[in-house]
N, C-alpha and C. Protein backbone atom coordinates (compact mmCIF):
# COMPACT_ATOMS: atom_id res chain seq x y z
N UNK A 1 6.85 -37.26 -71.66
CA UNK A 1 7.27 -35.87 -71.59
C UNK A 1 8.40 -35.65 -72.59
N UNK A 2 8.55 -34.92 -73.38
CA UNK A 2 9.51 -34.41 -73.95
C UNK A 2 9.52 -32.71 -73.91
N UNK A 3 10.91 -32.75 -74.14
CA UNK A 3 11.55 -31.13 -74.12
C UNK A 3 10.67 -30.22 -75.23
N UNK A 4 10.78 -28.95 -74.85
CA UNK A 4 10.31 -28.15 -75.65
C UNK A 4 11.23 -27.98 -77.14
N UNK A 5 10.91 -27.87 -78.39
CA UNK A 5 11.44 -28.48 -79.58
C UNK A 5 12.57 -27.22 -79.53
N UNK A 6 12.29 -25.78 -79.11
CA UNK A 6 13.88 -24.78 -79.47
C UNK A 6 15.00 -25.66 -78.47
N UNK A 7 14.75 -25.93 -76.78
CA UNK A 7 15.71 -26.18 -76.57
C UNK A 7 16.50 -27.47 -76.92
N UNK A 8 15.80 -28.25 -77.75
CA UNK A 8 16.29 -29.77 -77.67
C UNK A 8 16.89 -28.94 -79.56
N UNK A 9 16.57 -28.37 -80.25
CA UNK A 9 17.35 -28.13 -81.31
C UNK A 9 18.18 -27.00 -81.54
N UNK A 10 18.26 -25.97 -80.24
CA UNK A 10 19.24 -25.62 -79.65
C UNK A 10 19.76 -25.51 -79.00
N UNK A 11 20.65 -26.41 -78.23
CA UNK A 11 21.29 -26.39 -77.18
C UNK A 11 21.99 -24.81 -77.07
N UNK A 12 22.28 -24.73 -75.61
CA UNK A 12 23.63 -23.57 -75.72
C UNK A 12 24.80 -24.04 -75.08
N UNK A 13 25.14 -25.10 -74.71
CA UNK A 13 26.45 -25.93 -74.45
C UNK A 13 26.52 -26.84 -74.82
N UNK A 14 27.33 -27.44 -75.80
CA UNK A 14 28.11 -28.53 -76.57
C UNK A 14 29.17 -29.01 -76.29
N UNK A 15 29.28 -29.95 -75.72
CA UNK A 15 30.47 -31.17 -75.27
C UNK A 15 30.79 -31.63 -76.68
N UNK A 16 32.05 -32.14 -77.24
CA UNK A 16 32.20 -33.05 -77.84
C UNK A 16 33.74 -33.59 -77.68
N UNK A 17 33.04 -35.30 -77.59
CA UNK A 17 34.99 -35.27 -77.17
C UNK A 17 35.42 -35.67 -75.88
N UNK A 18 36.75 -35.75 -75.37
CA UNK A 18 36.94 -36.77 -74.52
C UNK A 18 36.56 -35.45 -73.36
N UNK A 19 36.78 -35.71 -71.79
CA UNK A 19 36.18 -35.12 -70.50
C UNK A 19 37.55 -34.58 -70.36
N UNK A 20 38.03 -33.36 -70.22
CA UNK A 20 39.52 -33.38 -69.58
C UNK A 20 39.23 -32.13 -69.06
N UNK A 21 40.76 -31.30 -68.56
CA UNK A 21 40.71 -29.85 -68.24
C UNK A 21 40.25 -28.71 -69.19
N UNK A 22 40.72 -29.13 -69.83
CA UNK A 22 40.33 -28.04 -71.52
C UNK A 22 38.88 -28.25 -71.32
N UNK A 23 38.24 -28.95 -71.24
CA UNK A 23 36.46 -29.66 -71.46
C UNK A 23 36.14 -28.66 -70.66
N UNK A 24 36.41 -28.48 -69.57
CA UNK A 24 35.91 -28.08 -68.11
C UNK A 24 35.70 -26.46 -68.32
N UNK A 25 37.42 -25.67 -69.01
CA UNK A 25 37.14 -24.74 -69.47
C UNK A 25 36.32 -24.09 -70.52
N UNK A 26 36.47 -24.92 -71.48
CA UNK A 26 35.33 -24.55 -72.38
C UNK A 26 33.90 -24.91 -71.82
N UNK A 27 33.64 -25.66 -71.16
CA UNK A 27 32.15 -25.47 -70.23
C UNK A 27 31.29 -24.79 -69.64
N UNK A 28 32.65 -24.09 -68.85
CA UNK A 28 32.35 -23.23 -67.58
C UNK A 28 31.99 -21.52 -69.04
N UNK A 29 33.45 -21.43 -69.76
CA UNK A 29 32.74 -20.40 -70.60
C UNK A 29 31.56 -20.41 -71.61
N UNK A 30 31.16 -21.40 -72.08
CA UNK A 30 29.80 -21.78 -72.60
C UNK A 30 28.34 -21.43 -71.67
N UNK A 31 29.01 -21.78 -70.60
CA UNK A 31 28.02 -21.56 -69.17
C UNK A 31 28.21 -20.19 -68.93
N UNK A 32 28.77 -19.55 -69.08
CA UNK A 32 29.09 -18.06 -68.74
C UNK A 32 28.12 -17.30 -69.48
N UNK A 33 28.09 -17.90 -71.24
CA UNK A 33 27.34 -17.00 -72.33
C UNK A 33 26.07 -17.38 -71.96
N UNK A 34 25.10 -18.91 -71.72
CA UNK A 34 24.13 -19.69 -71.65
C UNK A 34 23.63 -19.04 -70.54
N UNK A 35 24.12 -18.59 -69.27
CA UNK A 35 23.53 -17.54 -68.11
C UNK A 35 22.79 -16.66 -68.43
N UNK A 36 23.71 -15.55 -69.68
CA UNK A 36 23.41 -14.42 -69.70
C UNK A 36 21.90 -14.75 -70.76
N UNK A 37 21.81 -15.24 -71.32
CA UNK A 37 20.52 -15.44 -72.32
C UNK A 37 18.95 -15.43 -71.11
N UNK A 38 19.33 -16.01 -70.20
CA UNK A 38 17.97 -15.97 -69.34
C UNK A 38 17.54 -17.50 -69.22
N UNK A 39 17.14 -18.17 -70.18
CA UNK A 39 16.63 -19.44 -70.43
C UNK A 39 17.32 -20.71 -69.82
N UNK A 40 16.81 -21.79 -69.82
CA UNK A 40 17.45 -22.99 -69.32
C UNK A 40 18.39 -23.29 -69.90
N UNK A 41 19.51 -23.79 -69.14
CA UNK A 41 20.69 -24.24 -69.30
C UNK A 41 20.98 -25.49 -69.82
N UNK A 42 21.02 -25.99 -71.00
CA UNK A 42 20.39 -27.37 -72.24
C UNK A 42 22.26 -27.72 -72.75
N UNK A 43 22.92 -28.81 -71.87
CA UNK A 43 24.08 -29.32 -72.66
C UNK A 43 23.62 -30.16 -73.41
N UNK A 44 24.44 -30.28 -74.23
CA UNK A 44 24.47 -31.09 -75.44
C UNK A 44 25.75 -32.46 -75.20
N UNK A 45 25.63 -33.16 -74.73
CA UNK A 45 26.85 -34.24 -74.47
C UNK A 45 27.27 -35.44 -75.47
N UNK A 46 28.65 -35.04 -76.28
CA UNK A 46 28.65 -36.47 -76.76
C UNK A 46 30.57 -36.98 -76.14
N UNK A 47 30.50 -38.42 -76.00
CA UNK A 47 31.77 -38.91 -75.17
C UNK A 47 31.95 -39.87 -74.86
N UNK A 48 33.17 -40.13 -75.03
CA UNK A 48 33.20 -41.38 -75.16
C UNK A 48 33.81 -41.52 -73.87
N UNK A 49 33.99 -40.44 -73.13
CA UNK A 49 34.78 -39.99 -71.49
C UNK A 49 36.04 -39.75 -71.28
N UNK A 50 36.20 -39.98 -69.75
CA UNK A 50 37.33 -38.57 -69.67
C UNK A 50 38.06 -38.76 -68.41
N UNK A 51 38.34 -37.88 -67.60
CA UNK A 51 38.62 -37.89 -66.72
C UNK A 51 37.52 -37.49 -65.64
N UNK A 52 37.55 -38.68 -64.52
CA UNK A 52 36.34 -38.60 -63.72
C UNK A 52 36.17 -37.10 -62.65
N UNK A 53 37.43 -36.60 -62.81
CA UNK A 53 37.62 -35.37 -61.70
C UNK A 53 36.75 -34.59 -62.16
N UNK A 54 37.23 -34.05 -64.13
CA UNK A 54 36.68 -33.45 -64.72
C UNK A 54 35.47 -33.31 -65.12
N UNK A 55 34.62 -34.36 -65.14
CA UNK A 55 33.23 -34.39 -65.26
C UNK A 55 32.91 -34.15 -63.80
N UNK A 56 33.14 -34.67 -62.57
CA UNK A 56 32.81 -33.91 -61.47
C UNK A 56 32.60 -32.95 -61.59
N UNK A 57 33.36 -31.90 -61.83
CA UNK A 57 33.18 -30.32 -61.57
C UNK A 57 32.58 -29.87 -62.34
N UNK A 58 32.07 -30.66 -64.05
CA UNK A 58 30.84 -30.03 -64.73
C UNK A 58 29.80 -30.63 -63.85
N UNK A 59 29.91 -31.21 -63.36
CA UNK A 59 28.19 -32.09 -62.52
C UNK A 59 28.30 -30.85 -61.28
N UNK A 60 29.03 -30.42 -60.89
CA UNK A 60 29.33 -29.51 -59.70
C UNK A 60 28.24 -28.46 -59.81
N UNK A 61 28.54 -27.72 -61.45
CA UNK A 61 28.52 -26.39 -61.78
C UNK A 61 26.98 -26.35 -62.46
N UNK A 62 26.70 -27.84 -62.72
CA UNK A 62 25.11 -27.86 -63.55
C UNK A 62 24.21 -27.95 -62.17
N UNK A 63 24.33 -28.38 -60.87
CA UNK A 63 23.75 -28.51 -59.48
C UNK A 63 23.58 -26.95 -58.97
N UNK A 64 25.10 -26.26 -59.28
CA UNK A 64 25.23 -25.25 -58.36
C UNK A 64 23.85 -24.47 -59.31
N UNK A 65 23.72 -24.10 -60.94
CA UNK A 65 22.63 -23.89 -61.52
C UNK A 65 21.76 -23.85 -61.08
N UNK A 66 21.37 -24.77 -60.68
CA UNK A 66 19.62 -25.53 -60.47
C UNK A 66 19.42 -24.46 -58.75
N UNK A 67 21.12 -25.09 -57.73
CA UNK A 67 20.08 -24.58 -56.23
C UNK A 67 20.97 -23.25 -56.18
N UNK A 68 21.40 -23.04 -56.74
CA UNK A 68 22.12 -21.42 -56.27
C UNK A 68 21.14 -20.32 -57.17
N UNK A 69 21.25 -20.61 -58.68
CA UNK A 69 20.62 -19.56 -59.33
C UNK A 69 18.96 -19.99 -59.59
N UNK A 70 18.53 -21.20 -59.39
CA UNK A 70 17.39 -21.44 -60.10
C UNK A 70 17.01 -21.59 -61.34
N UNK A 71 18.66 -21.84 -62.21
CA UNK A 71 18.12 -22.01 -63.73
C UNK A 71 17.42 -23.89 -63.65
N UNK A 72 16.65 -23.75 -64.70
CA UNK A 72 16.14 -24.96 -65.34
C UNK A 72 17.68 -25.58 -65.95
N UNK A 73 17.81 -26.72 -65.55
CA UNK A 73 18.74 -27.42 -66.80
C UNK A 73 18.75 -28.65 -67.56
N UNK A 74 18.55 -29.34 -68.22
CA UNK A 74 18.53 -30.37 -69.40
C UNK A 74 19.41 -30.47 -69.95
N UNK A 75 19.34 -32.04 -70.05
CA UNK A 75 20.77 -33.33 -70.41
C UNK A 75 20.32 -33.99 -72.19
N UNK A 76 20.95 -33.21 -72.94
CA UNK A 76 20.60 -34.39 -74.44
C UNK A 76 22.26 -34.83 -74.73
N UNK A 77 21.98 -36.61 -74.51
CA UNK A 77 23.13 -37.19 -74.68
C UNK A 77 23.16 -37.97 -76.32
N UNK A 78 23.98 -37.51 -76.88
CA UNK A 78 23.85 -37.50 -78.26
C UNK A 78 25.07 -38.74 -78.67
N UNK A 79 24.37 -39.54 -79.60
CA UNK A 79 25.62 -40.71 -79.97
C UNK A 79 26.35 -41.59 -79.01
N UNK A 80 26.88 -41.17 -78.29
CA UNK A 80 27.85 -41.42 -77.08
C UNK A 80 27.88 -41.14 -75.64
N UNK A 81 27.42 -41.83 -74.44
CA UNK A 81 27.86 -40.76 -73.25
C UNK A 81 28.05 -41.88 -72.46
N UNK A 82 29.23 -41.92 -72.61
CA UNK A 82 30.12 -43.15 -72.02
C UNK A 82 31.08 -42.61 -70.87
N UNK A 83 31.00 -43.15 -69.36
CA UNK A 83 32.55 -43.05 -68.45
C UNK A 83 31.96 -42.17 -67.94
N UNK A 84 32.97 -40.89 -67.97
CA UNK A 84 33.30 -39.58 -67.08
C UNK A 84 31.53 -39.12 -67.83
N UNK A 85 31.09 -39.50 -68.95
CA UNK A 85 29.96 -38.88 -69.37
C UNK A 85 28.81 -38.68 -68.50
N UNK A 86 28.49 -40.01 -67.60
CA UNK A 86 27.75 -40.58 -67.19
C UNK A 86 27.42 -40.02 -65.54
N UNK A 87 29.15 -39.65 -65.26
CA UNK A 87 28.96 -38.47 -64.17
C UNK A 87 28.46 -37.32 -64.66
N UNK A 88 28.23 -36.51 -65.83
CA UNK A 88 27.63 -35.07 -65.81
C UNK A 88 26.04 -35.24 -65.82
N UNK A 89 25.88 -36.68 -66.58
CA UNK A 89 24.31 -36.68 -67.38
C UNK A 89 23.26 -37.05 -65.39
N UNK A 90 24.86 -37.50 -64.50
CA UNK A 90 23.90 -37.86 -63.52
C UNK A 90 23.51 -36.93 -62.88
N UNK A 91 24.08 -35.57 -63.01
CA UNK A 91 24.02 -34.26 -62.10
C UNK A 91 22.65 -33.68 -62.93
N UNK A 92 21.70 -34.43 -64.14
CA UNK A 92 20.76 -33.58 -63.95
C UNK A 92 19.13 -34.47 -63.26
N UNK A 93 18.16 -34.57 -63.22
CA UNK A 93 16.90 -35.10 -62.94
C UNK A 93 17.08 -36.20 -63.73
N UNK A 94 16.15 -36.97 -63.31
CA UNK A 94 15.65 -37.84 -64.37
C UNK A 94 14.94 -36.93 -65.49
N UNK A 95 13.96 -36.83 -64.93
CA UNK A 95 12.67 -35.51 -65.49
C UNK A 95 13.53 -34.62 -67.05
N UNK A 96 14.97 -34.26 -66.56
CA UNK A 96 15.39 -33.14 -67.82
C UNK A 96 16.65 -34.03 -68.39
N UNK A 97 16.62 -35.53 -68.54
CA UNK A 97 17.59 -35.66 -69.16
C UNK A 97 16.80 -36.33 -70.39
N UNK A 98 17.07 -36.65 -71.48
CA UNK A 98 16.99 -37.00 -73.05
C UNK A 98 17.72 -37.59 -73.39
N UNK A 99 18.33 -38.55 -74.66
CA UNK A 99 19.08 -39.05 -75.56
C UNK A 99 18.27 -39.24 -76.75
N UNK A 100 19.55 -39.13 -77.61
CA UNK A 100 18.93 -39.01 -79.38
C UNK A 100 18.48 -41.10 -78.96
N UNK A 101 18.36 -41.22 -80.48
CA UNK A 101 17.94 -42.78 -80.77
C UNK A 101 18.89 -43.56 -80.52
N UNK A 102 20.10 -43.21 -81.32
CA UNK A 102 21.16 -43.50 -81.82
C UNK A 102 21.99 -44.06 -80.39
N UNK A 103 21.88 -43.43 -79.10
CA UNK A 103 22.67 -43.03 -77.90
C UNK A 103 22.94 -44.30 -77.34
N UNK A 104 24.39 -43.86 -76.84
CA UNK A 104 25.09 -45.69 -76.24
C UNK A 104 25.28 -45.04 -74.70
N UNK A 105 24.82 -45.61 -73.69
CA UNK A 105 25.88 -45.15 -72.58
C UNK A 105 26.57 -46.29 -71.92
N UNK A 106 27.58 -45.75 -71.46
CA UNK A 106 28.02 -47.15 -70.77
C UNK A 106 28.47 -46.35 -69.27
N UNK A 107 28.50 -47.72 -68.15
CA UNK A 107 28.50 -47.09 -66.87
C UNK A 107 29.58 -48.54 -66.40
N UNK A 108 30.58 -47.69 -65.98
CA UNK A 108 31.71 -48.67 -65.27
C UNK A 108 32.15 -48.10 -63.93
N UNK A 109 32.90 -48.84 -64.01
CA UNK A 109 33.64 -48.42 -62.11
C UNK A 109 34.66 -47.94 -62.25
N UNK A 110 35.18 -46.94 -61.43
CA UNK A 110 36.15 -45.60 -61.83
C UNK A 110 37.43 -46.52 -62.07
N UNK A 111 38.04 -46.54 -62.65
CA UNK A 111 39.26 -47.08 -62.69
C UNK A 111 40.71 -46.17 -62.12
N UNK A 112 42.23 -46.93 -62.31
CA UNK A 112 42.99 -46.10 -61.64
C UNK A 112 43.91 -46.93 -62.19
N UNK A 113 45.33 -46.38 -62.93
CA UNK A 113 46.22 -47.16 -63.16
C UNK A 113 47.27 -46.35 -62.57
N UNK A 114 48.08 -46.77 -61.53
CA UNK A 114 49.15 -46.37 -60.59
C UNK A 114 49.96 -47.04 -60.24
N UNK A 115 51.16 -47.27 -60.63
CA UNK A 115 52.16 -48.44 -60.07
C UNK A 115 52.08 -47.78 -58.72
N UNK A 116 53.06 -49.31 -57.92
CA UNK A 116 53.16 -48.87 -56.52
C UNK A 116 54.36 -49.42 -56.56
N UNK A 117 55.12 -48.67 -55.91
CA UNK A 117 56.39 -49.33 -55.91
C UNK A 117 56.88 -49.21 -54.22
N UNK A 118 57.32 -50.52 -53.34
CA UNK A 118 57.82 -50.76 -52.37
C UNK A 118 59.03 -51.27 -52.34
N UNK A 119 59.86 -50.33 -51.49
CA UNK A 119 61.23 -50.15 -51.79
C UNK A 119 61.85 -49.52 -50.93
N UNK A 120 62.23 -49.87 -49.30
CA UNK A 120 62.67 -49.40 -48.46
C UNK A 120 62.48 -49.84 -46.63
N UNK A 121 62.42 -49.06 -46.24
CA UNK A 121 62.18 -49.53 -44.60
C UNK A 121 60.61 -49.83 -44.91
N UNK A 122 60.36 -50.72 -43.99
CA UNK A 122 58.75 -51.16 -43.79
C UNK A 122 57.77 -50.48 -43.76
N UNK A 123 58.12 -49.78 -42.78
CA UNK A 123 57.40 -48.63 -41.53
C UNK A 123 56.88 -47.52 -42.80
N UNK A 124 57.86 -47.48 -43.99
CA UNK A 124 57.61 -46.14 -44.97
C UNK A 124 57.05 -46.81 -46.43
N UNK A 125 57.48 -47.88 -46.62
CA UNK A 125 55.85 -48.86 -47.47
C UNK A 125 54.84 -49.01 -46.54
N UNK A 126 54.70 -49.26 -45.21
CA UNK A 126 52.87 -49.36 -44.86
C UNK A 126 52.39 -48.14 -44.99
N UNK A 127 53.26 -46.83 -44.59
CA UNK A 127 52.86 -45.41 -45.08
C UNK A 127 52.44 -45.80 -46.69
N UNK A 128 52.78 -45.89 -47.64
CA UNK A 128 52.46 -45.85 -49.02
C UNK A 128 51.09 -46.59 -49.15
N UNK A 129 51.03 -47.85 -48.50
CA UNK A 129 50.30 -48.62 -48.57
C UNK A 129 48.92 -48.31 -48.11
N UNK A 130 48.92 -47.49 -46.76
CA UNK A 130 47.92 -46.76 -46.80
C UNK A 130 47.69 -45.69 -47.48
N UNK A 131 47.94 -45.11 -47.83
CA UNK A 131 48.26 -43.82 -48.60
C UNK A 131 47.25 -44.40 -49.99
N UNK A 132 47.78 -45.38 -50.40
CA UNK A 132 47.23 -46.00 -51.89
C UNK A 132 45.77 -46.39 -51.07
N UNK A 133 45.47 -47.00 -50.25
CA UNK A 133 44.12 -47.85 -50.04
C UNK A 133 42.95 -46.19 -49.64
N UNK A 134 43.84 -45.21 -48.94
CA UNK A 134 42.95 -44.16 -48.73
C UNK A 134 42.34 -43.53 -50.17
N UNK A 135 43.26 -43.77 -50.99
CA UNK A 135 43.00 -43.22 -52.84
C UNK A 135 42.02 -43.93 -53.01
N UNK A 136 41.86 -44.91 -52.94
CA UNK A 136 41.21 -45.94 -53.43
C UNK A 136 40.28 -46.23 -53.09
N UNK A 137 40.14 -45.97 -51.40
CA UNK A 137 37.98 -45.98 -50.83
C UNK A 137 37.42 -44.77 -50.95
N UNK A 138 38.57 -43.62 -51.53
CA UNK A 138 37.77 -41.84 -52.02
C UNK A 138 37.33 -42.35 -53.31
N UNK A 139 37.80 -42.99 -53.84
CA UNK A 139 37.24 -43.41 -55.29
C UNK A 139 36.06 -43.94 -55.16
N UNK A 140 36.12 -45.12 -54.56
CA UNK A 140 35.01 -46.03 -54.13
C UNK A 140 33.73 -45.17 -53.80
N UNK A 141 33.84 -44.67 -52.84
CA UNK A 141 32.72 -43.79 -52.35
C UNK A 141 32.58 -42.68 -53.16
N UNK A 142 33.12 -41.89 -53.98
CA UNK A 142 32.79 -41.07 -54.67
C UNK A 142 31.84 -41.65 -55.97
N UNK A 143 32.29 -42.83 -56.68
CA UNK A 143 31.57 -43.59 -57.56
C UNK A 143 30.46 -43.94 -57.09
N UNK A 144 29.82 -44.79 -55.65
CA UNK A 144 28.82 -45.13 -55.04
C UNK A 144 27.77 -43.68 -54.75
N UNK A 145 28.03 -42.68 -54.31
CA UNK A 145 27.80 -41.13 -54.25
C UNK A 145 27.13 -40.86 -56.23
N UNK A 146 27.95 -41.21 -57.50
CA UNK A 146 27.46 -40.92 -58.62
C UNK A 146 26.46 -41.52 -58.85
N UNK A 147 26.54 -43.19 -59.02
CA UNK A 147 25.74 -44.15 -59.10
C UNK A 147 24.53 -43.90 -58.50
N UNK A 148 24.32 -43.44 -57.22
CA UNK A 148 23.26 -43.33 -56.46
C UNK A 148 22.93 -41.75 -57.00
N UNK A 149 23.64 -41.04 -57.40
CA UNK A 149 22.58 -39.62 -58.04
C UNK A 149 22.19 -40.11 -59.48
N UNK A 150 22.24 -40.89 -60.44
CA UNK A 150 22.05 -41.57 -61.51
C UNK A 150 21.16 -42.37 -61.27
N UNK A 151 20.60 -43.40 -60.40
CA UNK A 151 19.54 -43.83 -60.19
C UNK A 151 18.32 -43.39 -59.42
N UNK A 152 18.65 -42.20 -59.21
CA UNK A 152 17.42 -41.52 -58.42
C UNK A 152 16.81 -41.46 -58.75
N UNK A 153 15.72 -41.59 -58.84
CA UNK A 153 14.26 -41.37 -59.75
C UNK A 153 13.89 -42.74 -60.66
N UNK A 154 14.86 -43.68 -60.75
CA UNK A 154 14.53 -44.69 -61.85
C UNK A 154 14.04 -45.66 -60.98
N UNK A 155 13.98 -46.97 -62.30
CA UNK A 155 13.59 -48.04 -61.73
C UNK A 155 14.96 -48.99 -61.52
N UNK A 156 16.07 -48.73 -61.72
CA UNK A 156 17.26 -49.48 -61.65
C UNK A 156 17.94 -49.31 -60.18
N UNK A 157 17.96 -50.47 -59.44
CA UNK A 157 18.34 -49.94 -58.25
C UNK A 157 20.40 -49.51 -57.77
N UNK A 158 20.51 -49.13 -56.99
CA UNK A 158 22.35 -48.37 -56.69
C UNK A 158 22.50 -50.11 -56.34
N UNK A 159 22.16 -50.96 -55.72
CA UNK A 159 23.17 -52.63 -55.93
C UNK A 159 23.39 -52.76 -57.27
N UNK A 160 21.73 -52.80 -58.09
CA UNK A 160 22.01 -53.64 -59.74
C UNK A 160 22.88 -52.74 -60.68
N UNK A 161 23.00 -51.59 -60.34
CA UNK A 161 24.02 -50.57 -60.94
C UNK A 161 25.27 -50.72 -60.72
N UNK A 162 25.54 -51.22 -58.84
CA UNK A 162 27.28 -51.63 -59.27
C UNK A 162 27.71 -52.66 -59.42
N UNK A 163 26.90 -53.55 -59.54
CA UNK A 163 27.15 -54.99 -60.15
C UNK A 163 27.48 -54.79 -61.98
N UNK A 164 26.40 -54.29 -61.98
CA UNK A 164 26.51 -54.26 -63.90
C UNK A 164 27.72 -53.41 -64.24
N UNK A 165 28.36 -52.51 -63.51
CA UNK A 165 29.22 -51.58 -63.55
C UNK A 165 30.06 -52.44 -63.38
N UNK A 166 30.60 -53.72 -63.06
CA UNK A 166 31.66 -54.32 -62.87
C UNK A 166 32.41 -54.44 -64.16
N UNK A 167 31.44 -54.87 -64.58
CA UNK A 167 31.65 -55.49 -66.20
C UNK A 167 31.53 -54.76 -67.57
N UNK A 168 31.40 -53.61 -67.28
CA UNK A 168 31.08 -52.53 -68.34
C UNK A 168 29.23 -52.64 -68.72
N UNK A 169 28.66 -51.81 -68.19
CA UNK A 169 27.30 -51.80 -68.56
C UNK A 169 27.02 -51.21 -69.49
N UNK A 170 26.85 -51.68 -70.84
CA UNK A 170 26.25 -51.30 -71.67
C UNK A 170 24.63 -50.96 -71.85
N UNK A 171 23.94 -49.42 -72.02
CA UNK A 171 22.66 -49.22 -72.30
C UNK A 171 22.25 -48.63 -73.58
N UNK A 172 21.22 -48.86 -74.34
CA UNK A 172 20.73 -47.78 -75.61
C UNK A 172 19.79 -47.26 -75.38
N UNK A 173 19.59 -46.41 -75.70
CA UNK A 173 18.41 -44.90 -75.35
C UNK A 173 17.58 -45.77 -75.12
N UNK A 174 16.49 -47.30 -75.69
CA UNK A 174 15.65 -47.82 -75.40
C UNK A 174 15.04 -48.03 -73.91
N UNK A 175 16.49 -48.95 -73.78
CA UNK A 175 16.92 -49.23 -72.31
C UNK A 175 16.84 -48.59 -71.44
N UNK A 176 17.64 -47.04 -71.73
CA UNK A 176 17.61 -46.42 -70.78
C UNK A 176 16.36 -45.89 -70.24
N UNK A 177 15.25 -45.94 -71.31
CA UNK A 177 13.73 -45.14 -71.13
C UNK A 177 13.53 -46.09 -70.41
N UNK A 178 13.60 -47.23 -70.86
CA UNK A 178 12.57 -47.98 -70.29
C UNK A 178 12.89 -48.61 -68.53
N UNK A 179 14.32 -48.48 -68.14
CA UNK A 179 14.97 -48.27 -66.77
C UNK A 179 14.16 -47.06 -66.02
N UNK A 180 14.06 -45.95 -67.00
CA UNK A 180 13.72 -44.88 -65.86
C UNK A 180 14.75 -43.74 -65.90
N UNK A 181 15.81 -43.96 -66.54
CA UNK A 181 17.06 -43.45 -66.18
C UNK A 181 17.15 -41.73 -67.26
N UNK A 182 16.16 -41.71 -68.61
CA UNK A 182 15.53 -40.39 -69.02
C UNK A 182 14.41 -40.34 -69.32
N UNK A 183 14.03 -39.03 -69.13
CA UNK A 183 12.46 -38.88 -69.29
C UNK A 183 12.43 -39.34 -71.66
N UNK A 184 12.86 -39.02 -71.88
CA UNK A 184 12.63 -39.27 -73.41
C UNK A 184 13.57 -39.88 -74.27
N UNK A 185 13.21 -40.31 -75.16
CA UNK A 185 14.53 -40.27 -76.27
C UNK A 185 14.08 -39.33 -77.57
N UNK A 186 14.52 -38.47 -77.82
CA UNK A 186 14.49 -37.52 -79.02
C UNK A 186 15.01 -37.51 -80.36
């Protein structure tokens, strides 16, 4: 299966660049103009990633698409769709996602760099201490929650995904066809 040739050579939303707040805004207004046209909603993703919040809420807004309004939407991951990438490309089907030839993705485990600093009565470090471990299984489960919308439809199962995710999983468009993980490479 491949995409129909206008939308795969015109997208109407273009990512390029790392995932942050700015990303999100320029998304959501890209998505604003891409509504009004009528037609399926076709990002264009290249990234090397970002912040995982921030690609959340584009994966949010490409879902809310599909069951709120009923647009069609399609994933072409171009060059790069690495990290926070990997959360948007998972918010679409297998069926409507694509990558050029060229395409690297990589799929890791959310990371978090946070000192902790304990420094006082006990009773108000085990407060911190939980405090940090509650951060830390919302992460967990939010990543296990991505992983498992990213393998839906493939042949790669949510264990062999967070194993390989330990270590930085490297895939190329080949790979990825041949996993299951897009319907084409373009």
């Amino acid at each position: 299966m491949t995409p129909e040739r206008p939308a795969v050579a015109h997208p109407n939303i273009r990512l390029v660049g790392a995932i942050t707040d700015d990303t999100v805004r320029d998304f959501l207004a890209q998505l604003d103009r891409a509504q009004e046209s009528g037609g399926p909603i076709v990002l264009e993703l290249t990234t090397q990633g970002g912040d995982a919040d921030a690609a959340r809420r584009i994966a949010l807004e490409i879902r809310l698409c599909r069951s709120w309004l009923g647009l069609q939407t399609r994933f072409i991951g171009k060059t790069a769709v690495m990290s926070a990438g990997i959360t948007i490309m998972a918010a679409f089907p297998v069926a409507d996602r694509f990558l050029t030839a060229d395409a690297l993705l990589l799929v890791h485990e959310r990371r978090i760099a946070r000192p902790v600093e304990l420094n006082g009565p006990i009773r108000a470090n085990i407060q911190i201490v939980r405090e940090v471990l509650a951060e830390l299984e919302t992460a967990q489960t939010l990543e296990r929650d991505g992983f498992a919308e990213l393998v839906q439809g493939s042949q790669l199962s949510l264990a062999e995904l967070q194993e390989r995710a330990r270590f930085n999983y490297y895939l190329g468009a080949s790979e990825a066809l041949s996993r299951g993980l897009i319907a084409a490479i373009v």
